[in-house]
PDB file of N, CA and C in Angstrom:
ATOM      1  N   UNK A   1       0.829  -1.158   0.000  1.00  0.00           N
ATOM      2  CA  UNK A   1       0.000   0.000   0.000  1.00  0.00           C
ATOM      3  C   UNK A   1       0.886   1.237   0.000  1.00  0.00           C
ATOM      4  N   UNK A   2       0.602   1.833  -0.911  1.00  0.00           N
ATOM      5  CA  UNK A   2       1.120   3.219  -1.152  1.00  0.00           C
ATOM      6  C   UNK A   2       0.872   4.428  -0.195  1.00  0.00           C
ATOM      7  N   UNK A   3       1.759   4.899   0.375  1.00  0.00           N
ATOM      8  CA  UNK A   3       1.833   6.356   1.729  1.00  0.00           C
ATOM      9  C   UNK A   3       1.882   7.681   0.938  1.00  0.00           C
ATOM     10  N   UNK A   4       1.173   8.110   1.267  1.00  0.00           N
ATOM     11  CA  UNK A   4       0.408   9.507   0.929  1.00  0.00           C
ATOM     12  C   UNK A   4       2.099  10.257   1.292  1.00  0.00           C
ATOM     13  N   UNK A   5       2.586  11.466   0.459  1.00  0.00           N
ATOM     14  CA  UNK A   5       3.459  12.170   0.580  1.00  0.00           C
ATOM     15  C   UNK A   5       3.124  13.542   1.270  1.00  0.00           C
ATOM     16  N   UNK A   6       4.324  13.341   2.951  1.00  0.00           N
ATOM     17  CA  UNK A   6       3.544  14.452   3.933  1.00  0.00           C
ATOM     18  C   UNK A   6       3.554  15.710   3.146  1.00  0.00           C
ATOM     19  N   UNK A   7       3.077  16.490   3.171  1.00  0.00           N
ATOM     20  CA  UNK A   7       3.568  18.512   2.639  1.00  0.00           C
ATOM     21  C   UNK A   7       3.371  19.025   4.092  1.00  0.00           C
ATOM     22  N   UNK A   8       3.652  19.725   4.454  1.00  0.00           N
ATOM     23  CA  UNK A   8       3.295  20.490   5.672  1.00  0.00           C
ATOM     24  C   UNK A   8       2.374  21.288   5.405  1.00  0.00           C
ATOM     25  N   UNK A   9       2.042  21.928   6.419  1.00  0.00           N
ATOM     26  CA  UNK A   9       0.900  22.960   6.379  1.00  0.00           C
ATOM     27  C   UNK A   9       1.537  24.566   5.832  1.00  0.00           C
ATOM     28  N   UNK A  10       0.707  24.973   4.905  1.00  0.00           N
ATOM     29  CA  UNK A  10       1.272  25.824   4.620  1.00  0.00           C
ATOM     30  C   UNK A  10       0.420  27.391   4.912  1.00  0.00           C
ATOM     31  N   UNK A  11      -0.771  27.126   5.609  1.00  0.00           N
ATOM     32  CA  UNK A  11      -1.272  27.897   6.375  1.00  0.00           C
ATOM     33  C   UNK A  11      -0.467  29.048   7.049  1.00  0.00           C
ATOM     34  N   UNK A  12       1.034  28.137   7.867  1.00  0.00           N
ATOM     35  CA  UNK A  12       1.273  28.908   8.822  1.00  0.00           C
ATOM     36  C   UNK A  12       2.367  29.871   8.252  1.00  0.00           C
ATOM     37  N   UNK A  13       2.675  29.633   6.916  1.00  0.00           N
ATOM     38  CA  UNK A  13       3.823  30.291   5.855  1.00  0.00           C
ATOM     39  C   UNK A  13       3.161  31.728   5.688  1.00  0.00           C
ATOM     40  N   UNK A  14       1.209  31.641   5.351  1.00  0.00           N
ATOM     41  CA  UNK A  14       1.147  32.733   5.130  1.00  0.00           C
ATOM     42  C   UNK A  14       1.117  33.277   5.893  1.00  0.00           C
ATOM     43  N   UNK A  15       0.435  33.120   7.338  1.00  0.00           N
ATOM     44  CA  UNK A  15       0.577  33.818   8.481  1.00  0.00           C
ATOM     45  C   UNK A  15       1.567  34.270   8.727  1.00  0.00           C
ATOM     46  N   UNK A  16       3.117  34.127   8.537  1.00  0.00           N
ATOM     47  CA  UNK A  16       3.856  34.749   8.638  1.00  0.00           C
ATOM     48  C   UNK A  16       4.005  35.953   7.836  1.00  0.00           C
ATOM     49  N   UNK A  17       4.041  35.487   6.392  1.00  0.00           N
ATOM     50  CA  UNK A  17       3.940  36.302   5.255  1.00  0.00           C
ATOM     51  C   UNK A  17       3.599  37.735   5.582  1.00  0.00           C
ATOM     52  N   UNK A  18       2.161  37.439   5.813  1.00  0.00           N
ATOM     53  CA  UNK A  18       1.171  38.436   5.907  1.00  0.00           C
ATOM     54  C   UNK A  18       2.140  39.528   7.231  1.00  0.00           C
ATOM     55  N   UNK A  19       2.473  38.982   8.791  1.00  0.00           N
ATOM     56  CA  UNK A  19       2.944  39.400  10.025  1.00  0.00           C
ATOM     57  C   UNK A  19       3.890  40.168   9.177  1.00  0.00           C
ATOM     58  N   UNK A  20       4.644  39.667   8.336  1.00  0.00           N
ATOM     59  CA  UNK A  20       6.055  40.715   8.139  1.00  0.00           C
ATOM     60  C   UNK A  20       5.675  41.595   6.984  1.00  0.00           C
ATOM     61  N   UNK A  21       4.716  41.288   6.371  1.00  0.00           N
ATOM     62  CA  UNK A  21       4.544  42.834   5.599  1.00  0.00           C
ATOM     63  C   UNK A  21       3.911  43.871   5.864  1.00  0.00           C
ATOM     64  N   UNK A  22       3.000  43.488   7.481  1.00  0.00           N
ATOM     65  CA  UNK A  22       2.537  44.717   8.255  1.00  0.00           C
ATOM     66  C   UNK A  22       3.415  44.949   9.342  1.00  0.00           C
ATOM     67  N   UNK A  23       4.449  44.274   9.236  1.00  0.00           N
ATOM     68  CA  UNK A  23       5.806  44.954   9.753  1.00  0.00           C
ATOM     69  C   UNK A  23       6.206  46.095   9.189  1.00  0.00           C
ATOM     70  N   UNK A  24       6.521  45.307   8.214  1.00  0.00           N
ATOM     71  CA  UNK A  24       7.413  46.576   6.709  1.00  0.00           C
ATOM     72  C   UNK A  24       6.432  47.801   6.406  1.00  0.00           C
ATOM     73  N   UNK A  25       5.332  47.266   6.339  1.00  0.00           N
ATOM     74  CA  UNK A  25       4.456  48.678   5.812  1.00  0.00           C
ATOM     75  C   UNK A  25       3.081  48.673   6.912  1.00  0.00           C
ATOM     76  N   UNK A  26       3.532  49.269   8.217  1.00  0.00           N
ATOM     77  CA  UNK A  26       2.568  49.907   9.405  1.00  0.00           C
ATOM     78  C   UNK A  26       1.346  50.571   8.822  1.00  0.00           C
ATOM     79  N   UNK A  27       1.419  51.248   7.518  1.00  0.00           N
ATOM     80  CA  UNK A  27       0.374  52.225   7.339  1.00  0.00           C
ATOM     81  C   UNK A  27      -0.817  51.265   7.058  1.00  0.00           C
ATOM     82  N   UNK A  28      -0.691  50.013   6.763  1.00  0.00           N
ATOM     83  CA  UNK A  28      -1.851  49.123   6.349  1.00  0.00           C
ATOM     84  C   UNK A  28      -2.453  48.408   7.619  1.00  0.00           C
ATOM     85  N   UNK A  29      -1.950  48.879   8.472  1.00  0.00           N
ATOM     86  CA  UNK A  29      -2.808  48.374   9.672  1.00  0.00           C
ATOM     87  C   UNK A  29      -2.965  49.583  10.817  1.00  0.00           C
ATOM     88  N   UNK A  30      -2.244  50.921  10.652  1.00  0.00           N
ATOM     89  CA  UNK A  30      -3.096  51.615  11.091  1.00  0.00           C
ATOM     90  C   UNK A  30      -3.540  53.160  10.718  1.00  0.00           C
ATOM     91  N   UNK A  31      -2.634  53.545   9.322  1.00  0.00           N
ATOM     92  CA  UNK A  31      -2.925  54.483   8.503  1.00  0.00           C
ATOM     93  C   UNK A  31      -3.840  54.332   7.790  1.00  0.00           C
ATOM     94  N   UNK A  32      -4.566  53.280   7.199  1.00  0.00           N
ATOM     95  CA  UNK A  32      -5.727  53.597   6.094  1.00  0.00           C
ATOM     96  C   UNK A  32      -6.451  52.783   6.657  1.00  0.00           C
ATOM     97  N   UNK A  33      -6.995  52.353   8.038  1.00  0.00           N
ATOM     98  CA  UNK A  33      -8.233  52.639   8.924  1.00  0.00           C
ATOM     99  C   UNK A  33      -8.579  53.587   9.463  1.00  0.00           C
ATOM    100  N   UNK A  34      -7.493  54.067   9.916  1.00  0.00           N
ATOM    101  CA  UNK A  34      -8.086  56.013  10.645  1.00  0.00           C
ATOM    102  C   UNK A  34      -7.827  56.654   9.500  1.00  0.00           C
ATOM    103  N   UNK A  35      -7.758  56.932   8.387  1.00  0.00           N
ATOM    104  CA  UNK A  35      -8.312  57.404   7.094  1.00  0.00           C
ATOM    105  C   UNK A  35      -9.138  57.158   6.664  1.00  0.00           C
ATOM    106  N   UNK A  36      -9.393  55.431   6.763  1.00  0.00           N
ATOM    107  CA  UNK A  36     -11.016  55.878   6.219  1.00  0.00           C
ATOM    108  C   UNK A  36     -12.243  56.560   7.201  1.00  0.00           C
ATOM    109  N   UNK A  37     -11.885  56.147   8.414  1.00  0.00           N
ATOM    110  CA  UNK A  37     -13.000  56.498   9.400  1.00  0.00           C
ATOM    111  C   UNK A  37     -12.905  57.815  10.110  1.00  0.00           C
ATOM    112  N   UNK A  38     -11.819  58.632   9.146  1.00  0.00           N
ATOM    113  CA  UNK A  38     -12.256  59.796   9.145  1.00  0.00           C
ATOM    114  C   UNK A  38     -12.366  60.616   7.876  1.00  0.00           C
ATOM    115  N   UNK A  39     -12.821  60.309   6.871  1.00  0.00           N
ATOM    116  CA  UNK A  39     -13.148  60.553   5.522  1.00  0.00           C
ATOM    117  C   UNK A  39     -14.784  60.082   5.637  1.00  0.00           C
ATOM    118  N   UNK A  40     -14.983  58.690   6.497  1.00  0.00           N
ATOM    119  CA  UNK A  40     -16.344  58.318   6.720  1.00  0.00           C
ATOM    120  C   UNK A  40     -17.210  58.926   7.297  1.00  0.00           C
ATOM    121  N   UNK A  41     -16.571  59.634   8.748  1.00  0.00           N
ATOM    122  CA  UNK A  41     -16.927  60.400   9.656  1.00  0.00           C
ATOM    123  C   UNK A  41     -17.528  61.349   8.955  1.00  0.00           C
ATOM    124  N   UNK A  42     -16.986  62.131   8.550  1.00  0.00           N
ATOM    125  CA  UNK A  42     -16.698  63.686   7.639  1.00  0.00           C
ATOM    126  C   UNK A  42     -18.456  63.283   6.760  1.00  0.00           C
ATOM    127  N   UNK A  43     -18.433  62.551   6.251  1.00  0.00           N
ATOM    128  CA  UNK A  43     -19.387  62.372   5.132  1.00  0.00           C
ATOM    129  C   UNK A  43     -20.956  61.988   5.630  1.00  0.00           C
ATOM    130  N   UNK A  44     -20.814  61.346   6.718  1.00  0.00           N
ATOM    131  CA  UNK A  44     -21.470  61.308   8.109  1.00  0.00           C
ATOM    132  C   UNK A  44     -22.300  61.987   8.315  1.00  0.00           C
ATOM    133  N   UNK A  45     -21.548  63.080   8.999  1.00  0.00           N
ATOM    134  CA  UNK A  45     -21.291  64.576   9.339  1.00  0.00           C
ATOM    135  C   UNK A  45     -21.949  65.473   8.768  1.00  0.00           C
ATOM    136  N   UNK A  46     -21.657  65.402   7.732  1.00  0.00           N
ATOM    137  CA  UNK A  46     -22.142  66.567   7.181  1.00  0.00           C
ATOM    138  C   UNK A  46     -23.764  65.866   6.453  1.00  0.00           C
ATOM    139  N   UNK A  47     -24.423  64.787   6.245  1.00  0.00           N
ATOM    140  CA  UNK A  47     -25.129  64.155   6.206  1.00  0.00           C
ATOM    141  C   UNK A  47     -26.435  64.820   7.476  1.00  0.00           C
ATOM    142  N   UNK A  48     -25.872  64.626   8.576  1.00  0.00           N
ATOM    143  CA  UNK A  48     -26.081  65.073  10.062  1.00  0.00           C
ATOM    144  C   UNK A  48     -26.531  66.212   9.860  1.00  0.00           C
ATOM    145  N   UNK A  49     -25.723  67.353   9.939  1.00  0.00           N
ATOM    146  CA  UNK A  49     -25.507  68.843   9.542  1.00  0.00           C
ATOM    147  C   UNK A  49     -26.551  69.125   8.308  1.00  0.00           C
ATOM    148  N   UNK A  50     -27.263  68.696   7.337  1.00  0.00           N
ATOM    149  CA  UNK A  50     -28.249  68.910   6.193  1.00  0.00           C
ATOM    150  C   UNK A  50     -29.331  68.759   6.670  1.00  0.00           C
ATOM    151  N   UNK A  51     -29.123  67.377   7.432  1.00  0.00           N
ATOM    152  CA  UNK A  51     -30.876  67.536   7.867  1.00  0.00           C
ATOM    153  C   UNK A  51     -31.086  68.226   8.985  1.00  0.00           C
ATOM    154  N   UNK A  52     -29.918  68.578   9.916  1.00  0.00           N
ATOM    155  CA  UNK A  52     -30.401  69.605  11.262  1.00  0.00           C
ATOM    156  C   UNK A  52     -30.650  70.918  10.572  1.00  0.00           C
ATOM    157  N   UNK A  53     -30.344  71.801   9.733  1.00  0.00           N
ATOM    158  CA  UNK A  53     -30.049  72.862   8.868  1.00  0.00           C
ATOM    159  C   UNK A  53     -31.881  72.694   8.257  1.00  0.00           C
ATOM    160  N   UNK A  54     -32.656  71.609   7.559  1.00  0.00           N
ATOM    161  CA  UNK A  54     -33.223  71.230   6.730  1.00  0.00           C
ATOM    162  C   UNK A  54     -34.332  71.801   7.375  1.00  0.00           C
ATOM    163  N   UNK A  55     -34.380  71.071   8.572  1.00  0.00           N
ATOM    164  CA  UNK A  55     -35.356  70.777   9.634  1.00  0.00           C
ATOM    165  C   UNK A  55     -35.560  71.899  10.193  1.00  0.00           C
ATOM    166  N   UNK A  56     -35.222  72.755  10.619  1.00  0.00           N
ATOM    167  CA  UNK A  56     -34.811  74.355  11.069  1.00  0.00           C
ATOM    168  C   UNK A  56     -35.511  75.223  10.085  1.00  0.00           C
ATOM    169  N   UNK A  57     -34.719  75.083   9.098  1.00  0.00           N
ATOM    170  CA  UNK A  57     -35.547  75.897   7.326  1.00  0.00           C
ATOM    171  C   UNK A  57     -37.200  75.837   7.419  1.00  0.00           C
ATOM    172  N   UNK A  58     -37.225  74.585   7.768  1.00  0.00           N
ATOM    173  CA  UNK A  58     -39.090  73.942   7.512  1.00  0.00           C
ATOM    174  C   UNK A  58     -39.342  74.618   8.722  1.00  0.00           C
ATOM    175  N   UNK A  59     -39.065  74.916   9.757  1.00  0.00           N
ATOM    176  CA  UNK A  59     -39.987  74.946  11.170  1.00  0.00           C
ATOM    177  C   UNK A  59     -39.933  77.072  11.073  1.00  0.00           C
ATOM    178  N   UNK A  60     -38.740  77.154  10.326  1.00  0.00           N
ATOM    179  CA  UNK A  60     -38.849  78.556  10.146  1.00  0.00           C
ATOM    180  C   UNK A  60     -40.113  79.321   9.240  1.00  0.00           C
ATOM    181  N   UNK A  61     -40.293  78.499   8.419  1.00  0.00           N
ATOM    182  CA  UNK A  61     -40.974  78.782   7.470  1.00  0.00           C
ATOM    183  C   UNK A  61     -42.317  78.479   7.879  1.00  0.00           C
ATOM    184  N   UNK A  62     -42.689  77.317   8.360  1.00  0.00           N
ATOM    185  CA  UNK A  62     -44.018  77.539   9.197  1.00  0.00           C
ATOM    186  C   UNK A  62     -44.309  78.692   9.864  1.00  0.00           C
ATOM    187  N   UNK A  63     -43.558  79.793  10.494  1.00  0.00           N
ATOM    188  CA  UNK A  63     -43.285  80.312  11.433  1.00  0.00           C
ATOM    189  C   UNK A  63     -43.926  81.962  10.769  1.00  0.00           C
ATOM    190  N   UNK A  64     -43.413  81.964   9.326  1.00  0.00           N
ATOM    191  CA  UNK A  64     -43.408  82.913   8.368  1.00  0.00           C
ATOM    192  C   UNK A  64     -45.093  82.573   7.883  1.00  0.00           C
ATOM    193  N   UNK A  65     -45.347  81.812   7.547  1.00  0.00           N
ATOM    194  CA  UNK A  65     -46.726  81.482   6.935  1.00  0.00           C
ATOM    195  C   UNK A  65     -47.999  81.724   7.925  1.00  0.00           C
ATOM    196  N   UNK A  66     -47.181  81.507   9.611  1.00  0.00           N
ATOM    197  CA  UNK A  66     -48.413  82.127  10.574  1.00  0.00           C
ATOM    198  C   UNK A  66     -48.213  83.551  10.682  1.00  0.00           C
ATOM    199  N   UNK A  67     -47.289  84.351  10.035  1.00  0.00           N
ATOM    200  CA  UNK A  67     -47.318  85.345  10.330  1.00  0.00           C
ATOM    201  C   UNK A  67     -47.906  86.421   8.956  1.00  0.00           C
ATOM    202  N   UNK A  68     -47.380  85.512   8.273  1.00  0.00           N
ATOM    203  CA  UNK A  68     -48.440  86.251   6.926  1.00  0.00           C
ATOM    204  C   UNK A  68     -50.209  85.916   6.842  1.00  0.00           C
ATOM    205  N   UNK A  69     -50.383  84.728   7.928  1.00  0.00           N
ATOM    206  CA  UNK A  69     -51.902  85.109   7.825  1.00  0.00           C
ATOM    207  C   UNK A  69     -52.061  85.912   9.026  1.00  0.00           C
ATOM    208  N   UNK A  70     -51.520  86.172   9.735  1.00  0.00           N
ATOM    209  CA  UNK A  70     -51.680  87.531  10.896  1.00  0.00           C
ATOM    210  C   UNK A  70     -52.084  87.054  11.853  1.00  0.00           C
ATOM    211  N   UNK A  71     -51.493  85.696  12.307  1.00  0.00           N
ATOM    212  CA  UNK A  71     -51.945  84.990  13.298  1.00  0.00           C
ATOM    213  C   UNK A  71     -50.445  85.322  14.357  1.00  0.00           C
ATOM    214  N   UNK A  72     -50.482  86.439  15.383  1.00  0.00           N
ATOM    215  CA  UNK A  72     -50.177  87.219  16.294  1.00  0.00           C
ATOM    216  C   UNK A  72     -49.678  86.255  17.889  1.00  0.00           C
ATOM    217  N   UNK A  73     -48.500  86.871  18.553  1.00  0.00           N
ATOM    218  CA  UNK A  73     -48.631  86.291  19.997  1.00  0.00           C
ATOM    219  C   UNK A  73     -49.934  86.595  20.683  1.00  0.00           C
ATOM    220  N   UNK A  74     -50.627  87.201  20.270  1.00  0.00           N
ATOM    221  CA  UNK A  74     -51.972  87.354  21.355  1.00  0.00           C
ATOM    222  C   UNK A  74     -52.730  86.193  21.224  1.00  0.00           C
ATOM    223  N   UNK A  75     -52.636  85.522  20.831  1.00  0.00           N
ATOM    224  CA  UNK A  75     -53.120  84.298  20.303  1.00  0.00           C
ATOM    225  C   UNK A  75     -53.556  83.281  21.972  1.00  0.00           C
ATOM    226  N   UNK A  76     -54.709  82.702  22.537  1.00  0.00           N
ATOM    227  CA  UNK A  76     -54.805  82.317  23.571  1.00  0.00           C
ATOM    228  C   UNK A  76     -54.269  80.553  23.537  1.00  0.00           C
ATOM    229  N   UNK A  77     -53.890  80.032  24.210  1.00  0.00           N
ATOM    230  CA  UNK A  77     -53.250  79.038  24.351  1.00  0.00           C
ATOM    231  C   UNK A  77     -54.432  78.241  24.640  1.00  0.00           C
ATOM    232  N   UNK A  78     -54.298  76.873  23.848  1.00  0.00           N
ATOM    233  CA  UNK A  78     -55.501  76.197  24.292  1.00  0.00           C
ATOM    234  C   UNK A  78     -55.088  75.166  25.124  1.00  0.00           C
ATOM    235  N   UNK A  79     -55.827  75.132  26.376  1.00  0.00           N
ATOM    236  CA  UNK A  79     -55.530  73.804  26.839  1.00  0.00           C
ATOM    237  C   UNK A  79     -57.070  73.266  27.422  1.00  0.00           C
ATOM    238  N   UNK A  80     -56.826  72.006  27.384  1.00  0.00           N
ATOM    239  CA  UNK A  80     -57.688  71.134  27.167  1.00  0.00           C
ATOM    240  C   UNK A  80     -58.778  71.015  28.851  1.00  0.00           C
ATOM    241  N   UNK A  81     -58.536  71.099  29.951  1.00  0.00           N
ATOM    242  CA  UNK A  81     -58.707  71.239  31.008  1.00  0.00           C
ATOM    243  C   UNK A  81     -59.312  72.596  31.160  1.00  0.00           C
ATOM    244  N   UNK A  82     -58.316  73.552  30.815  1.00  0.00           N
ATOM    245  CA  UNK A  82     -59.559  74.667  30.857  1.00  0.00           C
ATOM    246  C   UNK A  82     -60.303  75.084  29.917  1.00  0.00           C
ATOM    247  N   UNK A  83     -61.118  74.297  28.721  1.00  0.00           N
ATOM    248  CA  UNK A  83     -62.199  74.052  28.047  1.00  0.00           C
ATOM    249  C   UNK A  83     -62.961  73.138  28.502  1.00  0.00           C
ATOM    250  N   UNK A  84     -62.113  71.705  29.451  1.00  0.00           N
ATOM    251  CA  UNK A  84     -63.141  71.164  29.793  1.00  0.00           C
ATOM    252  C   UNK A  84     -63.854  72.466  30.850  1.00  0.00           C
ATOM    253  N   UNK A  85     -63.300  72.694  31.461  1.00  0.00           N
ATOM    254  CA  UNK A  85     -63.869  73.212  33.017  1.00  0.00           C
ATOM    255  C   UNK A  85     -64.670  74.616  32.459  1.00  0.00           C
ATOM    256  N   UNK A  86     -64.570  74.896  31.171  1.00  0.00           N
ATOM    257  CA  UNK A  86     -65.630  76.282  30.524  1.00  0.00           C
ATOM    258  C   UNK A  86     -67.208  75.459  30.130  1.00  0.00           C
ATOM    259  N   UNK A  87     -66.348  73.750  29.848  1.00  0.00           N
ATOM    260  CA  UNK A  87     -68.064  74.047  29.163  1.00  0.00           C
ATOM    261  C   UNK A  87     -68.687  73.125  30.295  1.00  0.00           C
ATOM    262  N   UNK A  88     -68.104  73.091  31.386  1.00  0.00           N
ATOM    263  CA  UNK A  88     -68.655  72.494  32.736  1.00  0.00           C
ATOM    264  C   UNK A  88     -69.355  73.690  33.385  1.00  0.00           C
ATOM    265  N   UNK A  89     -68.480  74.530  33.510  1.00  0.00           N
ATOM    266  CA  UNK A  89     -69.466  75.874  34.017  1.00  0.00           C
ATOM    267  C   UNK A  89     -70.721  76.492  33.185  1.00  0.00           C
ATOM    268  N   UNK A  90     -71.029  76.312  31.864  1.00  0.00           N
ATOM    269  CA  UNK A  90     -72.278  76.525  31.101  1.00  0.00           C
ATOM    270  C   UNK A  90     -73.518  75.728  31.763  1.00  0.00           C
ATOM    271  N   UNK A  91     -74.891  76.200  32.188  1.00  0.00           N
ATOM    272  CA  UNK A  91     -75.739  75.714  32.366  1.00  0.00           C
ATOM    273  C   UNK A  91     -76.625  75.342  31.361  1.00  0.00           C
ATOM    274  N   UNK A  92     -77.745  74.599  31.739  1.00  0.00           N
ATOM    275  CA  UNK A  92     -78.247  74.450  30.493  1.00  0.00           C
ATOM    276  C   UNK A  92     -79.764  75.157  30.223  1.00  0.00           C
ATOM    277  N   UNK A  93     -79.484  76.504  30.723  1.00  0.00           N
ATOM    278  CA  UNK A  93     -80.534  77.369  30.411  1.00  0.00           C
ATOM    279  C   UNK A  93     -79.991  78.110  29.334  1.00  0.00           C
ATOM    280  N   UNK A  94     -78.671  77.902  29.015  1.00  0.00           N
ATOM    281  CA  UNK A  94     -78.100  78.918  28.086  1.00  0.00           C
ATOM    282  C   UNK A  94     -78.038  78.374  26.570  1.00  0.00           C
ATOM    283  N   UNK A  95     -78.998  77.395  25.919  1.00  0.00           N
ATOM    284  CA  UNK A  95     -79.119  76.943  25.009  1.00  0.00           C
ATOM    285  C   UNK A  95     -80.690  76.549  24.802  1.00  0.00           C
ATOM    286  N   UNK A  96     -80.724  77.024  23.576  1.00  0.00           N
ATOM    287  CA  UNK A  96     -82.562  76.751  23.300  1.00  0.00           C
ATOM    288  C   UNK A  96     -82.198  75.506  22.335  1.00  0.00           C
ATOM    289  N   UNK A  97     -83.597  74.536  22.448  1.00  0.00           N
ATOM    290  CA  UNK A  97     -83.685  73.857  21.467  1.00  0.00           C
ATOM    291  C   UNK A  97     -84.960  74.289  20.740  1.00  0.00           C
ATOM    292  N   UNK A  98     -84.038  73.522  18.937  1.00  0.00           N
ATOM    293  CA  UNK A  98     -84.507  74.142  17.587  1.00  0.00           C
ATOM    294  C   UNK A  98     -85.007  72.720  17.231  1.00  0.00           C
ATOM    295  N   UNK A  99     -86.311  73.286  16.693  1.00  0.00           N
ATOM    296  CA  UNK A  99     -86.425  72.220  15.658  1.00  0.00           C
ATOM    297  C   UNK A  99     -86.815  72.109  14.460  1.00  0.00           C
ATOM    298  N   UNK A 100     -85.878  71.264  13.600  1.00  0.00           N
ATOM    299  CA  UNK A 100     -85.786  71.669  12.109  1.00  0.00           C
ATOM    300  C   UNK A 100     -86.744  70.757  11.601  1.00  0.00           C
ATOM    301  N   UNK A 101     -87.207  71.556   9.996  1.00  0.00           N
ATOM    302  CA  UNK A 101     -87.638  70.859   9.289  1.00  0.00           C
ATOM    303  C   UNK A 101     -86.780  69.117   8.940  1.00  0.00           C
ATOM    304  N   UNK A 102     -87.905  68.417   8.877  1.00  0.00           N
ATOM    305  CA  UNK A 102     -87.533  66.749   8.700  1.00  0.00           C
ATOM    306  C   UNK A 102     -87.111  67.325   6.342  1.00  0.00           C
ATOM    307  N   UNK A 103     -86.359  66.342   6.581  1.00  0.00           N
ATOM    308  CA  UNK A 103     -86.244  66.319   4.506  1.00  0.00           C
ATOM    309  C   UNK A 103     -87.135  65.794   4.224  1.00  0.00           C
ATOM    310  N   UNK A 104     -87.290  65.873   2.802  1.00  0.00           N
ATOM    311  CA  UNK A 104     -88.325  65.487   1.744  1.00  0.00           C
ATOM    312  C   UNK A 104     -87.989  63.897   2.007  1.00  0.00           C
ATOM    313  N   UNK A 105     -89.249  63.223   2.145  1.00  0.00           N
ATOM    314  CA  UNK A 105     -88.966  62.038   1.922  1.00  0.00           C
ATOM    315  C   UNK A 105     -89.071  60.382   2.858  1.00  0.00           C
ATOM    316  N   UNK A 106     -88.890  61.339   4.153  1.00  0.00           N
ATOM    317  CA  UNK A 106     -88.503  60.511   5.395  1.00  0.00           C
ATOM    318  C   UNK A 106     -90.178  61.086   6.421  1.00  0.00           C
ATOM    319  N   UNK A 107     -90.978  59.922   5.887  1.00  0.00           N
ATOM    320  CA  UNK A 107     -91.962  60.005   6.565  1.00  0.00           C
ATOM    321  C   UNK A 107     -92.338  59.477   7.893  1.00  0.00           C
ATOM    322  N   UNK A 108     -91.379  59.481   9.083  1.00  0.00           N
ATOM    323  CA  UNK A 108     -91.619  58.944  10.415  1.00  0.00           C
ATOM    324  C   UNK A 108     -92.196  59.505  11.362  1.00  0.00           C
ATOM    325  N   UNK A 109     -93.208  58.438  12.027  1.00  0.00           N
ATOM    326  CA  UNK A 109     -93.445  59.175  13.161  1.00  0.00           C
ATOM    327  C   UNK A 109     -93.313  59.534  14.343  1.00  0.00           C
TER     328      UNK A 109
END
C-alpha cells in the first residue's frame, strides 16, 4: 500500500507572510483605517448637519406662513382642562332647542 506524501501545512507560511509585511508597511494596519473612518466620519457629518439645517428651514418657514396670515402672539393658548372646566361651568338654560324641518322624503313618526 502506497503512503500519501507528507507537505506540511502551509497555512502557517502565510501567516507569517502576511505578520512581516505589516511589519514593513505599518500604514496598512493603522494608517488607512483612521483614514477611512475619518473621511467616513466627515461624510457622516455633514449628512447630520443637512438635515439639522433642513429641519430648522421647515420649522422657520411655518413660522413665516403664521405670520403672513396675521396669526399674532396674542393668540390664547388652548388647553384642554380649561375648556373642559368652561363648558362644565355653562348651564343648560343657556341653550334653546330648535327644531328643524324633517327632509323630503322621510316620513316617520
Amino acid at each position: 500500500m502506497p503512503t500519501f506524501q507528507s507537505k506540511s501545512f502551509t497555512g502557517e507560511s502565510r501567516i507569517n507572510s502576511l505578520t512581516q509585511r505589516i511589519r514593513q508597511h505599518p500604514f496598512l494596519l493603522f494608517g488607512l483605517p483612521f483614514i477611512v473612518v475619518v473621511v467616513g466620519a466627515s461624510f457622516g457629518l455633514s449628512q447630520l448637519t443637512q438635515t439639522k439645517f433642513d429641519h430648522r428651514d421647515m420649522r422657520h418657514k411655518k413660522v413665516e406662513k403664521e405670520e403672513a396670515l396675521g396669526i399674532g402672539k396674542d393668540r390664547r393658548k388652548l388647553s384642554i382642562q380649561e375648556e373642559y372646566w368652561r363648558l362644565q361651568a355653562k348651564t343648560e338654560e343657556d341653550w334653546e332647542q330648535v327644531r328643524i324641518e324633517r327632509p323630503n322624503g322621510s316620513d316617520q313618526h
